[in-house]
C-alpha atoms as a PDB file:
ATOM      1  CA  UNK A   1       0.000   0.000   0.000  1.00  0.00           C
ATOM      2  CA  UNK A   2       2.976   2.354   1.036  1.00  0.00           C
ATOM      3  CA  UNK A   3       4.308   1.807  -2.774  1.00  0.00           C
ATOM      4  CA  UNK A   4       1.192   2.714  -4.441  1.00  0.00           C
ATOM      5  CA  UNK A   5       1.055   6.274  -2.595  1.00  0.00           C
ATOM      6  CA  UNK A   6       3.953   7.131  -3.313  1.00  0.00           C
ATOM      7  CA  UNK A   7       3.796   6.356  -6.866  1.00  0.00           C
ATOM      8  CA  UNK A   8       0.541   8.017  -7.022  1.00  0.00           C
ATOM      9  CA  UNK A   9       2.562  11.373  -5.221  1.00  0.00           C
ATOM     10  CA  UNK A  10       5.194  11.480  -7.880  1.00  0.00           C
ATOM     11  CA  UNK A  11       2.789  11.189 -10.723  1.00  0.00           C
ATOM     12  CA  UNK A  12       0.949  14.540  -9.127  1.00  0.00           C
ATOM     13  CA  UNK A  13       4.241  16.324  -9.157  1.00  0.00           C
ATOM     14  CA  UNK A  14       5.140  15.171 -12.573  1.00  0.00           C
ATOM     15  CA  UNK A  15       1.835  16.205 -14.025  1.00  0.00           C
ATOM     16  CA  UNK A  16       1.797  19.838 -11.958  1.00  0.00           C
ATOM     17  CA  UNK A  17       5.109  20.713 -13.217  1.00  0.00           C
ATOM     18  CA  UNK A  18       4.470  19.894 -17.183  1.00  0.00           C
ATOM     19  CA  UNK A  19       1.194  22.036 -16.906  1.00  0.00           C
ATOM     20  CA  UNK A  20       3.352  24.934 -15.815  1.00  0.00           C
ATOM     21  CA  UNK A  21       5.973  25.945 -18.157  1.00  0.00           C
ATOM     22  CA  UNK A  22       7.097  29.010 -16.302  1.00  0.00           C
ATOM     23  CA  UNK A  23       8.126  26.481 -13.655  1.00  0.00           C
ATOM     24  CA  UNK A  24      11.847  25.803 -12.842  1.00  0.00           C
ATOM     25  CA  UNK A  25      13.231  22.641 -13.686  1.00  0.00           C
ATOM     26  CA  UNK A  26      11.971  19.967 -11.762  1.00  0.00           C
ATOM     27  CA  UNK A  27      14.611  18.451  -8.728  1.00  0.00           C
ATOM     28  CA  UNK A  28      14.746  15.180  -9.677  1.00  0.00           C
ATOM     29  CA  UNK A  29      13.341  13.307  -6.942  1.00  0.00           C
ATOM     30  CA  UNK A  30      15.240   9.805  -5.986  1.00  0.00           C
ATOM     31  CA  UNK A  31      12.937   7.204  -3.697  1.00  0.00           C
ATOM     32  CA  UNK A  32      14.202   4.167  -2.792  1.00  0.00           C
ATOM     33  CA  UNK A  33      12.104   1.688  -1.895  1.00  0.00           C
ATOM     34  CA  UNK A  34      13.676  -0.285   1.177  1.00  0.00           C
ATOM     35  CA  UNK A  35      12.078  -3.766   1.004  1.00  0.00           C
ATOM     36  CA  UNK A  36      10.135  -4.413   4.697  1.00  0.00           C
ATOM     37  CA  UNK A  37      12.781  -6.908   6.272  1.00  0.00           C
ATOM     38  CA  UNK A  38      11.607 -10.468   6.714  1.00  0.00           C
ATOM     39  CA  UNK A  39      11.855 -11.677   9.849  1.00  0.00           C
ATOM     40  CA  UNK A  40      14.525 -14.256  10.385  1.00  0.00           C
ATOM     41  CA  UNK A  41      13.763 -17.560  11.795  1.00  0.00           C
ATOM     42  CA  UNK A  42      14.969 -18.775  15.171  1.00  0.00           C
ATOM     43  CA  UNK A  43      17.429 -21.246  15.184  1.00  0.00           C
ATOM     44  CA  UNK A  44      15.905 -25.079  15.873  1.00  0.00           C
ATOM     45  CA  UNK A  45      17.143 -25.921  19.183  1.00  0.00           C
ATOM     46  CA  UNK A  46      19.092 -29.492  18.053  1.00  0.00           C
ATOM     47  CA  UNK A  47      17.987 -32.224  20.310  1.00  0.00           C
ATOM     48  CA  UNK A  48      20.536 -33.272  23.018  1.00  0.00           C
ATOM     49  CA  UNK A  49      22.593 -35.937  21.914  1.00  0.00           C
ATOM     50  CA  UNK A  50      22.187 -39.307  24.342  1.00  0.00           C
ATOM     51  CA  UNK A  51      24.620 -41.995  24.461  1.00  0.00           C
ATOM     52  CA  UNK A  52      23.336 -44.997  23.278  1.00  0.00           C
ATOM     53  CA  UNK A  53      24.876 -48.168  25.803  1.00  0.00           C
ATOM     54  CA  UNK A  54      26.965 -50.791  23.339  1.00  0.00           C
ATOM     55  CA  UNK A  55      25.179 -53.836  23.892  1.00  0.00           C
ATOM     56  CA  UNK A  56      26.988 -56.335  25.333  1.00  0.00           C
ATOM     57  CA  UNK A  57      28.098 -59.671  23.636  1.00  0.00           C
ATOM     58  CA  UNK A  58      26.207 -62.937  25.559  1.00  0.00           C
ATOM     59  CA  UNK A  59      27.718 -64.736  27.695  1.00  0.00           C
ATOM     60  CA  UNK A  60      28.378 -68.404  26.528  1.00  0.00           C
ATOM     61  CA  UNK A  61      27.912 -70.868  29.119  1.00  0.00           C
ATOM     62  CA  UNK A  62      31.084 -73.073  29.648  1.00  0.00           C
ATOM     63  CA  UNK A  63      31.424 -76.880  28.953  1.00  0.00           C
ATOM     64  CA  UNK A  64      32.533 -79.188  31.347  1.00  0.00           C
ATOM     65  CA  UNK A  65      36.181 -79.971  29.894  1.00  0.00           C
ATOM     66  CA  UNK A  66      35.702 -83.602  29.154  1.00  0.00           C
ATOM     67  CA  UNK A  67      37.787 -85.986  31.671  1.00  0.00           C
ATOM     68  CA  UNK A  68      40.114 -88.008  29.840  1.00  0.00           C
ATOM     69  CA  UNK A  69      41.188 -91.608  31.515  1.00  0.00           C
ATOM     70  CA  UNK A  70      44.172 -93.334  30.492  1.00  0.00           C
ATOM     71  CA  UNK A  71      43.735 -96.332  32.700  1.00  0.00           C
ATOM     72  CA  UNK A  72      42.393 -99.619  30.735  1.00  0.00           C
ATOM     73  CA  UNK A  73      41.690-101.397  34.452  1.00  0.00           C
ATOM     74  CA  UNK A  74      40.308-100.665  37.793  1.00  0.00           C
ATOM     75  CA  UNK A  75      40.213-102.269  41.167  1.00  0.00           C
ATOM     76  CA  UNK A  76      38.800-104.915  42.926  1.00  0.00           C
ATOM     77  CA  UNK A  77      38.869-104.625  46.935  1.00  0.00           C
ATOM     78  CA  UNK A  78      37.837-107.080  49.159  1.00  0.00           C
ATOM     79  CA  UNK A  79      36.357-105.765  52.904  1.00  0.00           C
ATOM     80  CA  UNK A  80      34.706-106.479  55.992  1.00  0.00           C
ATOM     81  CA  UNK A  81      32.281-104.842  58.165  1.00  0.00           C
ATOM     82  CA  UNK A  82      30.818-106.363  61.382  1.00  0.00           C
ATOM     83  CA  UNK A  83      26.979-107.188  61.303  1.00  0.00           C
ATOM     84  CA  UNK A  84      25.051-106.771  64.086  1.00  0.00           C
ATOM     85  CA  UNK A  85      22.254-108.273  62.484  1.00  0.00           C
ATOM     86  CA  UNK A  86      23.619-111.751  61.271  1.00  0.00           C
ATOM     87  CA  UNK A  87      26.273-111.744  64.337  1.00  0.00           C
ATOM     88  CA  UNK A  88      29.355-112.014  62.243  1.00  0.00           C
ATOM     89  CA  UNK A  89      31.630-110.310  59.712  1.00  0.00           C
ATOM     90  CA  UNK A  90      30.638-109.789  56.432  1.00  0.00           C
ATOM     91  CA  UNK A  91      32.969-109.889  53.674  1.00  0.00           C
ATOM     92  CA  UNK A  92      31.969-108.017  50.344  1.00  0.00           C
ATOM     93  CA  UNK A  93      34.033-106.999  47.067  1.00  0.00           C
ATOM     94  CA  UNK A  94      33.992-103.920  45.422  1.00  0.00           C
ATOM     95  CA  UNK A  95      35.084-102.727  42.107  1.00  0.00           C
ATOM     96  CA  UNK A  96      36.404 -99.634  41.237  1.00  0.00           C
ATOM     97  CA  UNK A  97      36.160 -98.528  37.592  1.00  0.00           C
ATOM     98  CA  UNK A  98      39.388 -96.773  36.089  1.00  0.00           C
ATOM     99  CA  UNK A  99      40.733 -93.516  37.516  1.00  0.00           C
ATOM    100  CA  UNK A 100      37.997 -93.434  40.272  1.00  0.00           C
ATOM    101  CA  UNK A 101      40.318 -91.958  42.784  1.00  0.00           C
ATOM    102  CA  UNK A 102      41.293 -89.144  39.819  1.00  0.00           C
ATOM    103  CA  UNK A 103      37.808 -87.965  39.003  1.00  0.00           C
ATOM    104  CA  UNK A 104      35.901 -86.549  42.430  1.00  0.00           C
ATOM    105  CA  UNK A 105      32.829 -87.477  41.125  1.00  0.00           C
ATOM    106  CA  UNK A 106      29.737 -89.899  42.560  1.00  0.00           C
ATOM    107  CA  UNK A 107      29.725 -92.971  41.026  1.00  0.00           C
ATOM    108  CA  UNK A 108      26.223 -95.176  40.659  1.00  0.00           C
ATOM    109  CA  UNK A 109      26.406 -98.435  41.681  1.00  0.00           C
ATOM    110  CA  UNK A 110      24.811-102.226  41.509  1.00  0.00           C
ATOM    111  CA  UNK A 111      25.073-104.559  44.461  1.00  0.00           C
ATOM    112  CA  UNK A 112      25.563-107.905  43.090  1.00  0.00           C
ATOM    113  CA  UNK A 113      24.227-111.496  44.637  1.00  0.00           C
ATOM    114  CA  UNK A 114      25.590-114.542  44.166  1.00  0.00           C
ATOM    115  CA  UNK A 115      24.081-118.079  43.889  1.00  0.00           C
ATOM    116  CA  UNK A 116      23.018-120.380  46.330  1.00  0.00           C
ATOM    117  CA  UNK A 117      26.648-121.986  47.348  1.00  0.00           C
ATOM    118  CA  UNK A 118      28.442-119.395  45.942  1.00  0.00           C
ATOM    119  CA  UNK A 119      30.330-116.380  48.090  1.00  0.00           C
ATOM    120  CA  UNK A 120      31.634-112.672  47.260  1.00  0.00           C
ATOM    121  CA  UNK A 121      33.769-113.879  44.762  1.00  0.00           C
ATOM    122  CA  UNK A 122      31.463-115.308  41.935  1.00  0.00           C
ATOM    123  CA  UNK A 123      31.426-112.319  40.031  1.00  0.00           C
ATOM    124  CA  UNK A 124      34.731-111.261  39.590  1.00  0.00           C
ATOM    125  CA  UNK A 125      35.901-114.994  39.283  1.00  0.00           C
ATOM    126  CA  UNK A 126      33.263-117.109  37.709  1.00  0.00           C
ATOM    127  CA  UNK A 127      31.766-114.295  35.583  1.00  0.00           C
ATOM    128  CA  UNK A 128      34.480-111.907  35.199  1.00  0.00           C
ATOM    129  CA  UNK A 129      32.359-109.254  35.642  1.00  0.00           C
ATOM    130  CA  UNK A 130      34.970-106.337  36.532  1.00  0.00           C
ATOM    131  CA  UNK A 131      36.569-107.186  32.539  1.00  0.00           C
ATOM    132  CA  UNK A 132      33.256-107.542  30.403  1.00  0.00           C
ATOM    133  CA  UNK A 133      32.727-103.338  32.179  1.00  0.00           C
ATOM    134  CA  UNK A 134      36.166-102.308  31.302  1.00  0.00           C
ATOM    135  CA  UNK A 135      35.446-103.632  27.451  1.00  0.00           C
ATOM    136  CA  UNK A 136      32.834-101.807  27.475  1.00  0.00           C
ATOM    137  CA  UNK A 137      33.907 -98.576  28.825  1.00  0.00           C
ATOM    138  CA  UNK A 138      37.045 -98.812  26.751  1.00  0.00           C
ATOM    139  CA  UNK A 139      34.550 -98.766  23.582  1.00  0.00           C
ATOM    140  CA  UNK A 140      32.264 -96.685  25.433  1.00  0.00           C
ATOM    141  CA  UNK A 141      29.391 -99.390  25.646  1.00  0.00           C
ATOM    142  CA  UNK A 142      28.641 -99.109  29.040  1.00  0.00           C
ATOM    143  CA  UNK A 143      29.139 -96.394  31.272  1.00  0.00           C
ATOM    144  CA  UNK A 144      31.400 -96.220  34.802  1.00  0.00           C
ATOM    145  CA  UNK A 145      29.757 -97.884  37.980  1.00  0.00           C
ATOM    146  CA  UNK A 146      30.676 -98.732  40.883  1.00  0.00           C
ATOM    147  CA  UNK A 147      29.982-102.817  41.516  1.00  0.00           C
ATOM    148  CA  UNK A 148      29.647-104.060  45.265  1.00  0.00           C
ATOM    149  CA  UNK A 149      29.457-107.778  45.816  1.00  0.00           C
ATOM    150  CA  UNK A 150      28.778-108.954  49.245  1.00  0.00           C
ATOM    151  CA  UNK A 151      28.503-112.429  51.039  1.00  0.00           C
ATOM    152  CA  UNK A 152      25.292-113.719  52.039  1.00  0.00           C
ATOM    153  CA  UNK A 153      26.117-116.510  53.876  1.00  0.00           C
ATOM    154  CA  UNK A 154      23.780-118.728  55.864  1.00  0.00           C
ATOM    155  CA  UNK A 155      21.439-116.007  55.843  1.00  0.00           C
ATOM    156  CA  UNK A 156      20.941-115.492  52.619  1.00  0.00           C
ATOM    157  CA  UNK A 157      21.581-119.744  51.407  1.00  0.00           C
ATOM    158  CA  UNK A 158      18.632-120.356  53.992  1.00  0.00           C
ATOM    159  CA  UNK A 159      16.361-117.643  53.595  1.00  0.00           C
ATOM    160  CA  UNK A 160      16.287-116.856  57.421  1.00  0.00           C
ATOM    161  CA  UNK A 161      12.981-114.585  58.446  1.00  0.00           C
ATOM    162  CA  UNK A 162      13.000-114.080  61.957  1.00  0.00           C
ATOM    163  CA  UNK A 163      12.738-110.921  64.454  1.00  0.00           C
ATOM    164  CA  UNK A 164      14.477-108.632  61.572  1.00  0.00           C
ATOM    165  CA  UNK A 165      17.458-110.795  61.051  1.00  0.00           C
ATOM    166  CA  UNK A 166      17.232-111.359  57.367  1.00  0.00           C
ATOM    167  CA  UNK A 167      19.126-110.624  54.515  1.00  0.00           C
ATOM    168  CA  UNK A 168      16.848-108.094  53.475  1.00  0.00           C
ATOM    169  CA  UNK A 169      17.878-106.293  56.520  1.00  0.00           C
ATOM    170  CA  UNK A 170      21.353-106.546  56.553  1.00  0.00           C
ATOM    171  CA  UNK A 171      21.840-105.138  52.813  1.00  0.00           C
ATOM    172  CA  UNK A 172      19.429-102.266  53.450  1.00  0.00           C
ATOM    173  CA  UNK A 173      20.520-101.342  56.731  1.00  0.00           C
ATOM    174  CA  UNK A 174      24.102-102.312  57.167  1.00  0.00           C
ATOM    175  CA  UNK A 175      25.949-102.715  53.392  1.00  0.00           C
ATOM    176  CA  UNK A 176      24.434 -99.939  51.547  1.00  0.00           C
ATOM    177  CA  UNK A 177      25.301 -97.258  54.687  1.00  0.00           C
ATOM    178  CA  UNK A 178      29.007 -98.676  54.521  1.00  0.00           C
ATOM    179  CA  UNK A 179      29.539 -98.688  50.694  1.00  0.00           C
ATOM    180  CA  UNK A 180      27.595 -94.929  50.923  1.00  0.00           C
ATOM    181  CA  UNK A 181      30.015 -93.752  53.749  1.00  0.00           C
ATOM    182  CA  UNK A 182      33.157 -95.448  52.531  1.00  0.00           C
ATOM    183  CA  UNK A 183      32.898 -94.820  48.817  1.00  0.00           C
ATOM    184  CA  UNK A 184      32.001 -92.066  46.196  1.00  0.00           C
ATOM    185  CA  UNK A 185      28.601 -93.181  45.289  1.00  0.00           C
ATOM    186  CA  UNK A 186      25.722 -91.442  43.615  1.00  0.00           C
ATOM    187  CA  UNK A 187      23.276 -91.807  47.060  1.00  0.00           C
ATOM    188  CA  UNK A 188      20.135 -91.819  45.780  1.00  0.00           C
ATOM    189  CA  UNK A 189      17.678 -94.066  43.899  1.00  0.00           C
ATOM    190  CA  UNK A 190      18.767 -92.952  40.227  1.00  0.00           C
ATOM    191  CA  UNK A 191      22.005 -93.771  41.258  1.00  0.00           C
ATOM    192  CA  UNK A 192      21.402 -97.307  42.658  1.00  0.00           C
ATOM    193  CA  UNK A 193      20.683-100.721  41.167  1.00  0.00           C
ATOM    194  CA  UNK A 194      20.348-104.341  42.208  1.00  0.00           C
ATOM    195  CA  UNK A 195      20.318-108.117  41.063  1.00  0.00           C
ATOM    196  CA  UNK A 196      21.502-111.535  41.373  1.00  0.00           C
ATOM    197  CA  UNK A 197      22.307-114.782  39.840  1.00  0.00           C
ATOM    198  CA  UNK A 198      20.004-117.817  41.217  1.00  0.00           C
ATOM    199  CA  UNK A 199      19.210-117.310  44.932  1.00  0.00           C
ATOM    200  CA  UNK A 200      20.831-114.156  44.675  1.00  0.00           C
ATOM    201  CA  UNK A 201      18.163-113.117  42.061  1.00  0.00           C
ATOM    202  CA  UNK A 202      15.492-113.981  44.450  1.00  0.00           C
ATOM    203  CA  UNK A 203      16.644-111.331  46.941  1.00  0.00           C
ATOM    204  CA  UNK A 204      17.294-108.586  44.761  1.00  0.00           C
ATOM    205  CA  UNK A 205      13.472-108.843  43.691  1.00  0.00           C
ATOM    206  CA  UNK A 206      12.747-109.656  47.433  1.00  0.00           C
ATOM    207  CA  UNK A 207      14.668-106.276  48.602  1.00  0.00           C
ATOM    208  CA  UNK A 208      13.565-104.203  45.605  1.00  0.00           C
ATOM    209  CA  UNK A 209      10.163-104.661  46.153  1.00  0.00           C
ATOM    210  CA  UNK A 210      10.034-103.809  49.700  1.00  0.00           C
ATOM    211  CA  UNK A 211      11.615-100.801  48.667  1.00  0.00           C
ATOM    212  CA  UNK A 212      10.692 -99.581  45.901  1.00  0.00           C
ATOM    213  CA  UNK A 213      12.296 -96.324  46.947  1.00  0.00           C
ATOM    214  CA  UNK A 214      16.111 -97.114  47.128  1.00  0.00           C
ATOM    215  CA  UNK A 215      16.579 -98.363  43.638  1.00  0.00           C
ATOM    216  CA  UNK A 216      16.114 -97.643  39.943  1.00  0.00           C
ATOM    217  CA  UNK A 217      16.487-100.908  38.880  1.00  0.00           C
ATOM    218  CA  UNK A 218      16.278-104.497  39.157  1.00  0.00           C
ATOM    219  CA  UNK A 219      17.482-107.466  37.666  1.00  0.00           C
ATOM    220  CA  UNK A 220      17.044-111.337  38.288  1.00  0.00           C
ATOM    221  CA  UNK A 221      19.426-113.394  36.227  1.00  0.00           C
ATOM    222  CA  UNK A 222      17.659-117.186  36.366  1.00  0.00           C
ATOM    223  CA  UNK A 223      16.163-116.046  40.009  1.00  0.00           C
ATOM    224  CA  UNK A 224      14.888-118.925  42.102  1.00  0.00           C
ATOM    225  CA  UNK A 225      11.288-118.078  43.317  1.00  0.00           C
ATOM    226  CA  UNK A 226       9.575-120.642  45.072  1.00  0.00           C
ATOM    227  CA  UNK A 227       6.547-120.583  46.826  1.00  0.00           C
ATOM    228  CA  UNK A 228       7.398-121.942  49.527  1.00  0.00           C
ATOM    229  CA  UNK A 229      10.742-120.397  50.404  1.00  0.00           C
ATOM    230  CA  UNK A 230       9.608-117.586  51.989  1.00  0.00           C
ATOM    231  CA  UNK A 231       6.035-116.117  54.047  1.00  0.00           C
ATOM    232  CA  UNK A 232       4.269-114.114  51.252  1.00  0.00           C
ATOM    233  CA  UNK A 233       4.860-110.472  52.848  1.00  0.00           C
ATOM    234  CA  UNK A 234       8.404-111.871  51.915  1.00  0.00           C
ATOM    235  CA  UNK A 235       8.233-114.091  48.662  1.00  0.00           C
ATOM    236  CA  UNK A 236       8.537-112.649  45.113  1.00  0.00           C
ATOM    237  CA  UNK A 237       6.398-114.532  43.553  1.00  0.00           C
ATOM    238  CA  UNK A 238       3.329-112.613  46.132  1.00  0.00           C
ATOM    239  CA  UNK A 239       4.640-109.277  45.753  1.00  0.00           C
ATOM    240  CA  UNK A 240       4.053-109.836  42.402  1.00  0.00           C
ATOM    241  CA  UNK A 241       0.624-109.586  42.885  1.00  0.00           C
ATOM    242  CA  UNK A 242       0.396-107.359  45.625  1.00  0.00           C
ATOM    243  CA  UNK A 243       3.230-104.251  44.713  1.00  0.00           C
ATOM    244  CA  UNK A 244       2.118-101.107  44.135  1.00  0.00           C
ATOM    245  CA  UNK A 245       4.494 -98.741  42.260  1.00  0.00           C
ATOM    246  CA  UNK A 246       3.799 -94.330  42.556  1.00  0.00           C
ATOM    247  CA  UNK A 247       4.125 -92.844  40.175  1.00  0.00           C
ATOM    248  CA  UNK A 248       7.642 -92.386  38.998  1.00  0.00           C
ATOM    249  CA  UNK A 249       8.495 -94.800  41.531  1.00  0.00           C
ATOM    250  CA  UNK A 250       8.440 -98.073  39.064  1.00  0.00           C
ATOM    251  CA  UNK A 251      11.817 -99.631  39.045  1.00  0.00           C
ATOM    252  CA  UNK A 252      13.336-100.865  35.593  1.00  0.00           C
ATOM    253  CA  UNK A 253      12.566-104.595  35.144  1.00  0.00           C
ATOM    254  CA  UNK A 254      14.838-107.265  33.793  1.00  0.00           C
ATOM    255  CA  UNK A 255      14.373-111.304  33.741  1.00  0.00           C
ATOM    256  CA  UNK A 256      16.217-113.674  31.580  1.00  0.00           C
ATOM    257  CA  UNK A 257      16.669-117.109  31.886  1.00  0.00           C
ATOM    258  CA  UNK A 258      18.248-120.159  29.584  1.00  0.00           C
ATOM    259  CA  UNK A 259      15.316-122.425  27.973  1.00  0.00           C
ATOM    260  CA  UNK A 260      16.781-125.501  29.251  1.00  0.00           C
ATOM    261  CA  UNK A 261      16.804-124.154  32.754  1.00  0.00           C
ATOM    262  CA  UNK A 262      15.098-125.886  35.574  1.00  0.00           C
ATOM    263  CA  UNK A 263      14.065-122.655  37.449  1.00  0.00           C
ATOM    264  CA  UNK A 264      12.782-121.631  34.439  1.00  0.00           C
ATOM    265  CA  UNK A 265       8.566-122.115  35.375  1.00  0.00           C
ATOM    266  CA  UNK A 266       8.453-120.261  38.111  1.00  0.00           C
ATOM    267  CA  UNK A 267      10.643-117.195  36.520  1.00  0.00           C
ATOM    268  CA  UNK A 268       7.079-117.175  33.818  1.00  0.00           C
ATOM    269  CA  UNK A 269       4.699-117.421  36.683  1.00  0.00           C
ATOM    270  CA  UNK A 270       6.338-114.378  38.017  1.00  0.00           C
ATOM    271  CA  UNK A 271       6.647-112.527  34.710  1.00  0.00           C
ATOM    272  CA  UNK A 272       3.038-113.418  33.653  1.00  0.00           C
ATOM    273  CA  UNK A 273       1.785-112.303  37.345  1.00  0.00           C
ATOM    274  CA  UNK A 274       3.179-108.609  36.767  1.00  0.00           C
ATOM    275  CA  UNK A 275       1.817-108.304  32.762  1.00  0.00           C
ATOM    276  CA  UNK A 276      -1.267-109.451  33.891  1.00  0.00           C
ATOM    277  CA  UNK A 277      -0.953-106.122  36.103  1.00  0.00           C
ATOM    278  CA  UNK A 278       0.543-103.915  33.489  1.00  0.00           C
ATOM    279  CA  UNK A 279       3.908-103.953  34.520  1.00  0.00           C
ATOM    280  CA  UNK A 280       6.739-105.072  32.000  1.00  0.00           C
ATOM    281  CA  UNK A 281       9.104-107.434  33.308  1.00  0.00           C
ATOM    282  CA  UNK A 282      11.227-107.367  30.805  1.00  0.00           C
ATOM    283  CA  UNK A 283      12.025-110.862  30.244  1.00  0.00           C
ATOM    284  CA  UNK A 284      14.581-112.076  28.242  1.00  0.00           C
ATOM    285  CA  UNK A 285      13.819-116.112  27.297  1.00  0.00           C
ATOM    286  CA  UNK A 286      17.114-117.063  25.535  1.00  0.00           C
ATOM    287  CA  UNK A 287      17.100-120.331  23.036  1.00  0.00           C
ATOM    288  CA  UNK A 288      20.078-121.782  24.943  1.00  0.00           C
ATOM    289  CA  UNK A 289      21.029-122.269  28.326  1.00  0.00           C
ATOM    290  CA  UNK A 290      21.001-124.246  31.629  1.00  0.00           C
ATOM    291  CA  UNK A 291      21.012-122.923  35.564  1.00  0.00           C
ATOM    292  CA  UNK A 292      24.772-122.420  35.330  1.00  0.00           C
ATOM    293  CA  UNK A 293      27.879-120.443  35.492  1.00  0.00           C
ATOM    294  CA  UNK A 294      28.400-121.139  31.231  1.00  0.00           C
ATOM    295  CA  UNK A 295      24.918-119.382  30.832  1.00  0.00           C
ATOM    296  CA  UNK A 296      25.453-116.413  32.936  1.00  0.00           C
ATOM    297  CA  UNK A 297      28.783-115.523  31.874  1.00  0.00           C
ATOM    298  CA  UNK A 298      27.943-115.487  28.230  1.00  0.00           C
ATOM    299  CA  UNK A 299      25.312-112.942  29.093  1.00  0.00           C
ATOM    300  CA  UNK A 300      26.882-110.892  31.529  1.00  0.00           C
ATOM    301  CA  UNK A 301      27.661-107.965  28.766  1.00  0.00           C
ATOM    302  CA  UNK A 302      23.976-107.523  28.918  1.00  0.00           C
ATOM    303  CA  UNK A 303      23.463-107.374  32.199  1.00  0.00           C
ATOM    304  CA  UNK A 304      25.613-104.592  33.115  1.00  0.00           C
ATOM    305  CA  UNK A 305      24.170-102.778  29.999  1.00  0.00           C
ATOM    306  CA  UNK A 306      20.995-103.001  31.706  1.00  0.00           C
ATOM    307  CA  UNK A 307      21.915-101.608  34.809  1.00  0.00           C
ATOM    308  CA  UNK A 308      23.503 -99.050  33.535  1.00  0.00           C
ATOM    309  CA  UNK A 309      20.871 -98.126  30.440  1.00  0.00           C
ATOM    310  CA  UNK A 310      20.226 -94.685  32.016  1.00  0.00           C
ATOM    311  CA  UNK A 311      23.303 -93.403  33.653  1.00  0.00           C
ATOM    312  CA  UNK A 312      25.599 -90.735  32.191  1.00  0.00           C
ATOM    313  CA  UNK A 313      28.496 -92.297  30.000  1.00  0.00           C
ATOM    314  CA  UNK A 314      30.722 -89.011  30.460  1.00  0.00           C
ATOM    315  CA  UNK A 315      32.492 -89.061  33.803  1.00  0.00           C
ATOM    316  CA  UNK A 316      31.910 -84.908  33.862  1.00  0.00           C
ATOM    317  CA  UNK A 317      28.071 -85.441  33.904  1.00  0.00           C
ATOM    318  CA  UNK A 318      28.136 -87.418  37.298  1.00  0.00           C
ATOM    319  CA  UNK A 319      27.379 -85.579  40.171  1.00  0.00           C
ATOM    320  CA  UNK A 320      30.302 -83.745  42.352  1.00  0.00           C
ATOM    321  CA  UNK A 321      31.564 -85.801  45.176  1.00  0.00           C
ATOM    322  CA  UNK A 322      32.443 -82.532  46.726  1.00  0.00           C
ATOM    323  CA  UNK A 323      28.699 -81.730  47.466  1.00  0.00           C
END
């Protein structure tokens, strides 16, 4: 608006003085026309610069460096502790798998029973149980255990029932708290397993199914049952149809026996008595083989396979013996 008056003023003064021509000449008139400023922005405040944390890497969880044994053999040891129960000494062997005194770790273990006439040597001796485990650790086959074989005696040959002084009772209460106190042992029922040869069979079923909470598995290797060889709260062959397992609480099974063995009737009853209940025995019926040391022997690869089916192989995945 400012522009157009004072173009409109200069045109008045232009026209005024060419009308008059007496006039002097016209001062030439100079207007500059400042342009209105524009206002200049404010600066944009720029944001605040944060610092951003560097993430840091994960954290990889270490691996147990993997324990290396260079020994091909164990140990077999041969002991005594005192029973108070049977009134005498009781002599038991144990073997030691390779560099058990290297590796500070619990070991599981399998008590062992020996046939009717037999002693604490049976196993070792007869059945060389202590080499068929160090095959098959050196192949990795089997994994490391600890094997105790104790003596039954006339307790166990006679199957003796009387005010608490039974066989039963002096593995449960006085063997398994000596191995447990004198040896690195996995103490608890994952870590334990039981079975015998013969007569020996018969109390490893006898024991295991009075308590069903101390082991993980069982195994009878041509077991004697009889019905008349012990009072039913006592004999296999009833607890068969009596046992009840909690849940979680069912023990591995195994039976086997040779088809030309004499024991051999009784070992179906009892199978048949715990499918008929919807447990699985396990039973093994193999094509040849007689109640003898031959028999056992050849098979004694598979028994320790058995027991051992669900420990760790690795001696770093055992539990600490330091704990």
């Amino acid at each position: 608006m400012l522009r157009f008056r004072i173009a409109f003023l200069l045109i008045l003064v232009l026209f005024s003085v060419a009308c008059d021509p007496l006039a002097p000449e016209p001062t030439r008139v100079v207007i500059v026309l400042t342009p209105t400023p524009t206002r200049t922005p404010l600066p944009t405040p720029e944001p605040t610069a944060t610092n951003t944390p560097t993430p840091e890497p994960p954290t990889a969880t270490p691996t147990p460096t993997p324990f290396v044994c260079d020994e091909k053999q164990g140990q077999v040891v041969t002991l005594t502790f005192t029973s108070k129960i049977a009134g005498v000494d009781v002599p038991y062997r144990v073997y030691l798998p390779p560099c058990y005194a290297d590796t500070t770790r619990r070991y599981p273990y399998v008590i062992l029973m020996h046939g009717s006439d037999q002693d604490h040597t049976e196993w070792t001796d007869l059945l060389k149980v202590n080499e068929a485990l160090e095959t098959g650790l050196e192949v990795g086959a089997l994994p490391p255990m600890i094997l105790v074989m104790p003596y039954g005696g006339d307790l166990a040959n006679t199957n003796v029932f009387k005010d608490g002084a039974s066989w039963e009772s002096v593995v449960v209460n006085e063997l398994m708290p000596e191995i447990e106190k004198n040896f690195c042992t996995w103490n608890a029922r994952e870590g334990r397993a039981i079975g015998g040869i013969s007569r020996g069979g018969f109390w490893a079923f006898e024991i295991a199914l009075r308590h069903i909470d101390l082991f993980s598995a069982v195994g009878g290797h041509s077991p004697f049952f009889d019905a008349q060889s012990a009072p039913p709260q006592y004999n296999p062959l009833s607890l068969a149809k009596t046992v009840q397992f909690p849940p979680g609480l069912q023990p591995r099974i195994w039976l086997d026996a040779g088809k030309d063995d004499y024991a051999r009737a009784n070992v179906e009853i009892f199978q048949k008595t715990l499918a008929n209940r919807n447990i699985d025995p396990g039973y093994t019926m193999n094509p040849v083989g007689k109640h003898e040391v031959a028999y056992w022997a050849q098979h004694v690869a598979e028994y320790l396979s058995f027991y051992g089916q669900t420990w760790p192989r690795a001696i770093e995945d055992l539990p600490s013996c330091l704990q």
